[in-house]
Protein backbone atom coordinates (compact mmCIF):
# COMPACT_ATOMS: atom_id res chain seq x y z
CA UNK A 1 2.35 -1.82 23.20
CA UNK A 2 4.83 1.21 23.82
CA UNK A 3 5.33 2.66 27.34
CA UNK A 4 4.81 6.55 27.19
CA UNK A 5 7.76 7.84 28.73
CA UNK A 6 7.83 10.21 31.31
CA UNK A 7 9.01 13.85 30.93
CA UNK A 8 10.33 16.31 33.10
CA UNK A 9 11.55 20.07 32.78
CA UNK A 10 16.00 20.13 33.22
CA UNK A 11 15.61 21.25 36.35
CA UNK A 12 13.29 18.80 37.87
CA UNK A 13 16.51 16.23 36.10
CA UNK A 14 19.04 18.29 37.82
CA UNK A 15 17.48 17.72 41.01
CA UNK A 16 17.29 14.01 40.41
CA UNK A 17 20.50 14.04 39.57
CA UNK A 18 21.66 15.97 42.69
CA UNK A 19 19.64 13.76 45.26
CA UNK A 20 18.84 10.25 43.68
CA UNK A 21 22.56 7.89 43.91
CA UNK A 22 20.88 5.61 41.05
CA UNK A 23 19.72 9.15 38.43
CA UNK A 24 21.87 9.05 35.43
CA UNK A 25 22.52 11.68 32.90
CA UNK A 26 22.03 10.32 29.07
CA UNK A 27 23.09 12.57 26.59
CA UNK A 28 22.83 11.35 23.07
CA UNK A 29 23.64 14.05 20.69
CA UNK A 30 26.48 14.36 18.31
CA UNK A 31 29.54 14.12 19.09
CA UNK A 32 29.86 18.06 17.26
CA UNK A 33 27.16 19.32 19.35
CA UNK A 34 29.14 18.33 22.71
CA UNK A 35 32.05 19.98 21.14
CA UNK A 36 31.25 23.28 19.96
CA UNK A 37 27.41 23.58 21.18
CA UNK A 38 28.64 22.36 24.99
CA UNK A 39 27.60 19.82 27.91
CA UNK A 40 25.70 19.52 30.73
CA UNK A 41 28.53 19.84 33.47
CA UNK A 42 28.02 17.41 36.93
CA UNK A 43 30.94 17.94 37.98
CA UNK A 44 29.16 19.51 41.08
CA UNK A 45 27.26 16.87 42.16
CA UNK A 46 30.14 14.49 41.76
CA UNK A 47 28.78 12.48 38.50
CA UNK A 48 29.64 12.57 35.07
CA UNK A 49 27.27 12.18 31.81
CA UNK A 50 26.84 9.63 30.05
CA UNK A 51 27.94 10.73 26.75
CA UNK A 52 26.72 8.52 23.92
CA UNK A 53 25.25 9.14 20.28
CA UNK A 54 21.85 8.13 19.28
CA UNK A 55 22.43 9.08 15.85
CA UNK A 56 26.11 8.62 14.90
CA UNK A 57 27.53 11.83 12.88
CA UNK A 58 28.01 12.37 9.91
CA UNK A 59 25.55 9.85 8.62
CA UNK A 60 23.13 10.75 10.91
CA UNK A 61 21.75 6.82 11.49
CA UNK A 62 20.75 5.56 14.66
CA UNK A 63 23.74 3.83 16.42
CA UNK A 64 22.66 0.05 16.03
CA UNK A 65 24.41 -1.00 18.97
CA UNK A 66 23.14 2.00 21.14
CA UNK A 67 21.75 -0.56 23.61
CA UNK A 68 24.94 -2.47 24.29
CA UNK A 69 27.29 0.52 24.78
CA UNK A 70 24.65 2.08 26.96
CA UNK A 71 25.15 -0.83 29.37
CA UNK A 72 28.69 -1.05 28.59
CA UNK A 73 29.15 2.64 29.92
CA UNK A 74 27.47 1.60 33.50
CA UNK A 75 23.59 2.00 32.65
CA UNK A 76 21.71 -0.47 34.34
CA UNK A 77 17.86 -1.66 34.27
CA UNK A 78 17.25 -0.17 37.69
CA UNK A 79 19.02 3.50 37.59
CA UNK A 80 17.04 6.41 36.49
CA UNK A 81 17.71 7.43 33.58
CA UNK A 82 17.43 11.20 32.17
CA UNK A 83 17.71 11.49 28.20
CA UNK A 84 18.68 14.69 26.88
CA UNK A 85 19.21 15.49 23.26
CA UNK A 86 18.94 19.15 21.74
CA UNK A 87 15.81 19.44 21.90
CA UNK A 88 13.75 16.74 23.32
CA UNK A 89 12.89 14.90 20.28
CA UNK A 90 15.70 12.20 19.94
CA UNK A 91 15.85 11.45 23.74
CA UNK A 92 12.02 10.46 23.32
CA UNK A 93 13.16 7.67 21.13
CA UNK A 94 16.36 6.89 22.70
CA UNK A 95 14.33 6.73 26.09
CA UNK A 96 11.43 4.43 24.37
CA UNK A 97 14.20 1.92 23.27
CA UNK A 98 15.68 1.76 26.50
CA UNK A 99 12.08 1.63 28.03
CA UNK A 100 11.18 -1.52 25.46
CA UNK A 101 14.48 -3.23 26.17
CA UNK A 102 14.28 -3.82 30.10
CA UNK A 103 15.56 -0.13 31.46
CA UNK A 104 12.39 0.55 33.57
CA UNK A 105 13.13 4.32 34.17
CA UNK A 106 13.76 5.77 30.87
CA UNK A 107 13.10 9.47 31.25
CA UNK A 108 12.74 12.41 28.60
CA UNK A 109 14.52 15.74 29.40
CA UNK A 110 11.92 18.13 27.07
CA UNK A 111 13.26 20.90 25.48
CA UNK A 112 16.81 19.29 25.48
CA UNK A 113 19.89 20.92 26.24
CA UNK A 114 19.01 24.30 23.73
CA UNK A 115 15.16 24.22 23.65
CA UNK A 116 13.04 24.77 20.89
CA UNK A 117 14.01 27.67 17.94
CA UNK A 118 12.26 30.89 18.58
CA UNK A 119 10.64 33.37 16.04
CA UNK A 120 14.32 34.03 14.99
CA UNK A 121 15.37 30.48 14.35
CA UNK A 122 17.30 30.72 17.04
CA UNK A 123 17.51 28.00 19.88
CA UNK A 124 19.02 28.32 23.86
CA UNK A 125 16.22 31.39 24.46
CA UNK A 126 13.57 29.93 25.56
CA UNK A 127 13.68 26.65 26.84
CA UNK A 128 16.26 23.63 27.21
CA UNK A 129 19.48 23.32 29.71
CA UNK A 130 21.38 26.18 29.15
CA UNK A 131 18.00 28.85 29.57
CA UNK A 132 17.46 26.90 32.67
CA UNK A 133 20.74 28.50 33.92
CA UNK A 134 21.62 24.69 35.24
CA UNK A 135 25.80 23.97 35.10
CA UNK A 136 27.47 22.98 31.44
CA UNK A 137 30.55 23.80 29.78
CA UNK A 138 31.96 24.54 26.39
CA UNK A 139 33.65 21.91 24.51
């Protein structure tokens, strides 16, 4: 039996991140979306994300040994731990591995870092990270 994972909006994550000593920043996109499409930016509150691909670019397959370099970058079984992808759909599964593999707080950052696509096909206007006006930078 799966555990549903828990999701909150990016700025109730950026206010775990700001208060809670054990809330850690997951962000498992691409390598090219950190690059050119930007990252969440902690530098403010004194923490830095954890920056680690679900699915590893070009190929696009999920990173078998996700688990092990999640640990191996600090992530432990009690720390919270906020999953943000581009829009909320990869961190679900990234978080539901963790969740199935002993992390106990695996939490889902909906809407991602750009939100959904709007009428235009266009994605940062109405939901995810950056709308939310919380601190990232480019490349």
């Amino acid at each position: 039996m799966t555990t549903p994972i828990k999701d909150v909006s990016p700025a109730e994550a950026w206010q775990a991140l700001s208060t809670d000593p054990t809330a850690k920043l997951v962000d498992v996109r691409t390598a090219p979306e950190w690059n050119f499409v930007g990252a969440p930016d902690l530098s403010g509150i004194g923490k830095q994300a954890i920056q680690l691909q679900w699915q590893v670019y070009p190929t696009m397959q999920v990173d078998p040994e996700f688990l092990d370099k999640l640990r191996a970058k600090g992530a432990e079984p009690g720390d919270k731990l906020y999953f943000l992808c581009r829009s909320g759909v990869c961190s679900v599964a990234a978080a539901k591995m963790a969740t199935e593999f002993g992390f106990r707080d695996a939490i889902n950052i909906v809407d991602g870092f750009e939100g959904p696509a709007d009428a235009a096909g266009h994605r940062g206007t109405i939901g995810g990270w950056k709308h939310a006006g919380l601190p990232w930078r480019q490349g």
